[in-house]
C-alpha atoms as a PDB file:
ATOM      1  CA  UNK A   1      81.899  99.169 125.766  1.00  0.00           C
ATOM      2  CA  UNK A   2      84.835  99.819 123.567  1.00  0.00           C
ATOM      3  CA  UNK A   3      87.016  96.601 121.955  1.00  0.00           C
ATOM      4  CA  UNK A   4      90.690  95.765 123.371  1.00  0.00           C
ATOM      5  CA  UNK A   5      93.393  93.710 121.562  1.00  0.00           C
ATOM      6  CA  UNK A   6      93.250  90.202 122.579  1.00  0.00           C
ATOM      7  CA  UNK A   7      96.209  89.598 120.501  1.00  0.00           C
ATOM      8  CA  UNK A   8      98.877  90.459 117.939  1.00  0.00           C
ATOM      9  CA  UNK A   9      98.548  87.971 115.268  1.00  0.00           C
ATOM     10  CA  UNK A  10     101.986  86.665 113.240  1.00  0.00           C
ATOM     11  CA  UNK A  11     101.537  84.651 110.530  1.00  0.00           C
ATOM     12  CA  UNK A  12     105.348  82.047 110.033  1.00  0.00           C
ATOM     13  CA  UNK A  13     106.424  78.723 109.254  1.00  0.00           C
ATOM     14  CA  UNK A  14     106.597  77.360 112.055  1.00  0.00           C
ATOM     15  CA  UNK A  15     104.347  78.904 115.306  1.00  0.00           C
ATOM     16  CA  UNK A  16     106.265  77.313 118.226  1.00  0.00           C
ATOM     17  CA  UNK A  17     109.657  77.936 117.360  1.00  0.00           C
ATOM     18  CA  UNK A  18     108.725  81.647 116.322  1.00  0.00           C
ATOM     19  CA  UNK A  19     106.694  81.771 119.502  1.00  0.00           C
ATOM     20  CA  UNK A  20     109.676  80.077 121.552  1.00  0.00           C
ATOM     21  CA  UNK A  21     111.812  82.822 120.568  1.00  0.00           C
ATOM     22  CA  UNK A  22     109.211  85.589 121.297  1.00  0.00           C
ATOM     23  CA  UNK A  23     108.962  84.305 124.522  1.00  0.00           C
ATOM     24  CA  UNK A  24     112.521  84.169 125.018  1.00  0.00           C
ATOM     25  CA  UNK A  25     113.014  87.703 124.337  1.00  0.00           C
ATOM     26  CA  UNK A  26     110.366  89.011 126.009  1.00  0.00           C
ATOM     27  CA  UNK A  27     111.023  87.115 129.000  1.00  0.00           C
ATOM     28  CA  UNK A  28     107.354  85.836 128.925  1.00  0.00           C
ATOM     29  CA  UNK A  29     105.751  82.365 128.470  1.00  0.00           C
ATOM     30  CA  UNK A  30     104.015  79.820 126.345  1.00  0.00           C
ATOM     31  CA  UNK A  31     100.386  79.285 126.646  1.00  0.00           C
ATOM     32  CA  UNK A  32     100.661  75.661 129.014  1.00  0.00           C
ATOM     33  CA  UNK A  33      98.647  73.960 126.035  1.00  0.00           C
ATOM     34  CA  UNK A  34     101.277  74.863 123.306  1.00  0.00           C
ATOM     35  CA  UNK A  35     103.773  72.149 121.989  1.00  0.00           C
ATOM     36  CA  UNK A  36     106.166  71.626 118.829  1.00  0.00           C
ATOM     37  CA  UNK A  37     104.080  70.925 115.938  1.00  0.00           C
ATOM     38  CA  UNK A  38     101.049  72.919 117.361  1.00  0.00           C
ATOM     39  CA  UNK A  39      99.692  74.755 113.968  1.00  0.00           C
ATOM     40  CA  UNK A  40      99.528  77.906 116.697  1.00  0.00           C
ATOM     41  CA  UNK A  41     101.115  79.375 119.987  1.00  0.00           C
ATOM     42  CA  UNK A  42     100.488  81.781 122.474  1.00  0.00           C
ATOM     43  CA  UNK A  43     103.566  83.832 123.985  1.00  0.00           C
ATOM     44  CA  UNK A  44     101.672  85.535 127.428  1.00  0.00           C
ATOM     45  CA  UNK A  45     103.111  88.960 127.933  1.00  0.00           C
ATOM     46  CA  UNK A  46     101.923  91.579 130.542  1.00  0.00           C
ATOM     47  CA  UNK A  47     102.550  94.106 127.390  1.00  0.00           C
ATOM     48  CA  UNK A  48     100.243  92.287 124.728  1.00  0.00           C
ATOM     49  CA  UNK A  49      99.368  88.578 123.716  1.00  0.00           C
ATOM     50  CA  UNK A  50     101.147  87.479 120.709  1.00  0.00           C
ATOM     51  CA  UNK A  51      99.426  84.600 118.725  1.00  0.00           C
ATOM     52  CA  UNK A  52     101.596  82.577 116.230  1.00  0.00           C
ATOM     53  CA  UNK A  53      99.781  81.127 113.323  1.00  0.00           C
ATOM     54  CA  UNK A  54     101.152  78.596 110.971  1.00  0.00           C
ATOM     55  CA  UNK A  55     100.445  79.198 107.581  1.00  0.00           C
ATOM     56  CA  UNK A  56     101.473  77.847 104.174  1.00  0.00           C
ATOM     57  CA  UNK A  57     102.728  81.438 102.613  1.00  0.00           C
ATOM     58  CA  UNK A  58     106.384  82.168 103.516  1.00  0.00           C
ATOM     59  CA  UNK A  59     107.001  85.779 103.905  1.00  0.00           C
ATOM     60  CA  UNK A  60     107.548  87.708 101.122  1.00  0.00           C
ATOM     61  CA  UNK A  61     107.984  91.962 101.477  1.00  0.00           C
ATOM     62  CA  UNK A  62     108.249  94.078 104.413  1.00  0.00           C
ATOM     63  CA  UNK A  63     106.380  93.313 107.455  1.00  0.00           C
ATOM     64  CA  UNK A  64     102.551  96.606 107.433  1.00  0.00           C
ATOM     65  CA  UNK A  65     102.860  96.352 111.145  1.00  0.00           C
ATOM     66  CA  UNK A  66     106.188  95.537 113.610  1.00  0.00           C
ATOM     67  CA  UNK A  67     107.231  95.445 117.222  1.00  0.00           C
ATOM     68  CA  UNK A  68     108.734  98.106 118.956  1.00  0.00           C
ATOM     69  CA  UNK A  69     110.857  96.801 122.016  1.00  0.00           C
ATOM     70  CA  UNK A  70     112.049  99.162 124.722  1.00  0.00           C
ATOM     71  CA  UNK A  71     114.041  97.446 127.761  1.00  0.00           C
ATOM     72  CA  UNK A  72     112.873  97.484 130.957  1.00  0.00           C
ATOM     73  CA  UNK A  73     116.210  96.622 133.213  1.00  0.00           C
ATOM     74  CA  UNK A  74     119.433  96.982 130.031  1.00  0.00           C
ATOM     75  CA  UNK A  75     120.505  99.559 127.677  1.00  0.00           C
ATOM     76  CA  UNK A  76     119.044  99.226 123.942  1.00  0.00           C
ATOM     77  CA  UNK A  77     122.843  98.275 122.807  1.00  0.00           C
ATOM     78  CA  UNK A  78     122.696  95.315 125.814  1.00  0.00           C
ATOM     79  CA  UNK A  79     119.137  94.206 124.443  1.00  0.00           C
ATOM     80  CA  UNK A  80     120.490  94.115 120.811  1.00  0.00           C
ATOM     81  CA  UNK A  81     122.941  92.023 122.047  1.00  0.00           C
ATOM     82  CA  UNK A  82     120.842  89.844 123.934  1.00  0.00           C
ATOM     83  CA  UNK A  83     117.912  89.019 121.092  1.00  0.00           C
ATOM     84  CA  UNK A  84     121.257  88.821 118.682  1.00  0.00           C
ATOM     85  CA  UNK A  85     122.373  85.838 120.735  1.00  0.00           C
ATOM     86  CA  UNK A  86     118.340  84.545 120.661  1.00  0.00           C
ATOM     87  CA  UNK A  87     118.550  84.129 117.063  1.00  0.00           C
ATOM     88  CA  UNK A  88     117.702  87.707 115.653  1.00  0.00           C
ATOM     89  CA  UNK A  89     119.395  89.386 113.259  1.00  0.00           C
ATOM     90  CA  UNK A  90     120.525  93.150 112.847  1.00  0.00           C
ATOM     91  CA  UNK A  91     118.904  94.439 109.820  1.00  0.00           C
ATOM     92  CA  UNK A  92     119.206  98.119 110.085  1.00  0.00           C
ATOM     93  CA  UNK A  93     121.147 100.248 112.521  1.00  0.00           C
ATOM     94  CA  UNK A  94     119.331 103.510 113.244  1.00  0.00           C
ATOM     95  CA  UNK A  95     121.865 104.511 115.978  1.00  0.00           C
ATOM     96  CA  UNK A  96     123.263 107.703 116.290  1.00  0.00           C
ATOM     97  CA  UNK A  97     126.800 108.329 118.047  1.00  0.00           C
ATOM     98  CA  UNK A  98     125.316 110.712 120.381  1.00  0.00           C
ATOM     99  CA  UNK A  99     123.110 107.208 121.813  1.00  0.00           C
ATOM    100  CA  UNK A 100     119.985 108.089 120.297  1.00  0.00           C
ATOM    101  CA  UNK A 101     118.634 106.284 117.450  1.00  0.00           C
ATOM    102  CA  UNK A 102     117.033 102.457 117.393  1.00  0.00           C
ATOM    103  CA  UNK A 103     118.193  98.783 115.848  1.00  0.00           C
ATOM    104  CA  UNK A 104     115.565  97.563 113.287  1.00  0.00           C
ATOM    105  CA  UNK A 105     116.290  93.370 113.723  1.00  0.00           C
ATOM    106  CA  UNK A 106     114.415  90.283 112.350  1.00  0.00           C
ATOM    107  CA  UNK A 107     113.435  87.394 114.539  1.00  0.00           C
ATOM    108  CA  UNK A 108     114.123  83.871 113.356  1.00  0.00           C
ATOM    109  CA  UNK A 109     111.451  83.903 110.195  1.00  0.00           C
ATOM    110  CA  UNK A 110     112.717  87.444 109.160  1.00  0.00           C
ATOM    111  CA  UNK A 111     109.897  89.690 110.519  1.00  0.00           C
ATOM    112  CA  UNK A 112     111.238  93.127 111.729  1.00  0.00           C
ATOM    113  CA  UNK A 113     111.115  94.693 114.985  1.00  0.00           C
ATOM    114  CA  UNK A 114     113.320  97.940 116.279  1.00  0.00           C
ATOM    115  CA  UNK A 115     114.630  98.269 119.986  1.00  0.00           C
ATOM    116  CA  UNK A 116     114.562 101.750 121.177  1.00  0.00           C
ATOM    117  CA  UNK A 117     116.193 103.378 124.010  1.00  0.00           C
ATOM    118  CA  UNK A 118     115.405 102.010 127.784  1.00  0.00           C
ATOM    119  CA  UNK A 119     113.366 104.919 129.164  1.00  0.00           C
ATOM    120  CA  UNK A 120     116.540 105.568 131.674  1.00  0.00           C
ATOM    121  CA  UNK A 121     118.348 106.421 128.411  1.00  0.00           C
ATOM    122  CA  UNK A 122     115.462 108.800 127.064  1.00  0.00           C
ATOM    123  CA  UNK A 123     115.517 110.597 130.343  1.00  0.00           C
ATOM    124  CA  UNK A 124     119.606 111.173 130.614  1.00  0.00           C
ATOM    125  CA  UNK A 125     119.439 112.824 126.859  1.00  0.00           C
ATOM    126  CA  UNK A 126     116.009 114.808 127.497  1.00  0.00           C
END
């Protein structure tokens, strides 16, 4: 029997507002027994778990590991835009005039994460 990931573990400030945003943007949901205050959160996703623990440290250099977001039913530039207007923020823009390329962004407690192409975009430039 081989292991699976249960979860992707984030350590932050404050685990259900990073988790609130998490599942915001990846249209998912809170575990039912997660509340404000909790010291941990569970965002449900089809793709992979992501577990939200509250720790003391605040974040200090680049994130070892990150999130790479491809949209399912919008262009990258339209998810930008959306997780822009969740509370993200652009932190480097990787795209090229010719529409490849990807948008490195940082949730709420600065942690980065790119959006790549949809796949309907990878296929019209393949």
């Amino acid at each position: 029997m081989t292991s699976l990931v249960r979860h992707v573990t984030i350590d932050c400030a404050d685990a259900h507002a990073l988790a609130s945003f998490w599942a915001a943007a990846l249209d998912a949901k809170l575990a039912d027994d997660d509340f404000p205050g909790d010291p941990e959160a569970t965002v449900e996703s089809p793709g992979a778990n992501l577990l939200f623990i509250q720790v003391p440290d605040a974040k200090s250099v680049k994130n070892r590991v990150h999130l790479d977001l491809q949209p399912q039913d919008r262009t990258r530039d339209e998810e930008v835009e959306r997780l822009l207007g969740l509370g993200a923020t652009l932190f480097e823009d990787h795209r090229n005039p010719d529409g490849t390329g990807w948008a490195t962004l940082k949730d709420p407690e600065g942690n980065e994460f790119c959006v790549e192409r949809s796949k309907a975009e990878r296929a019209a430039t393949a």
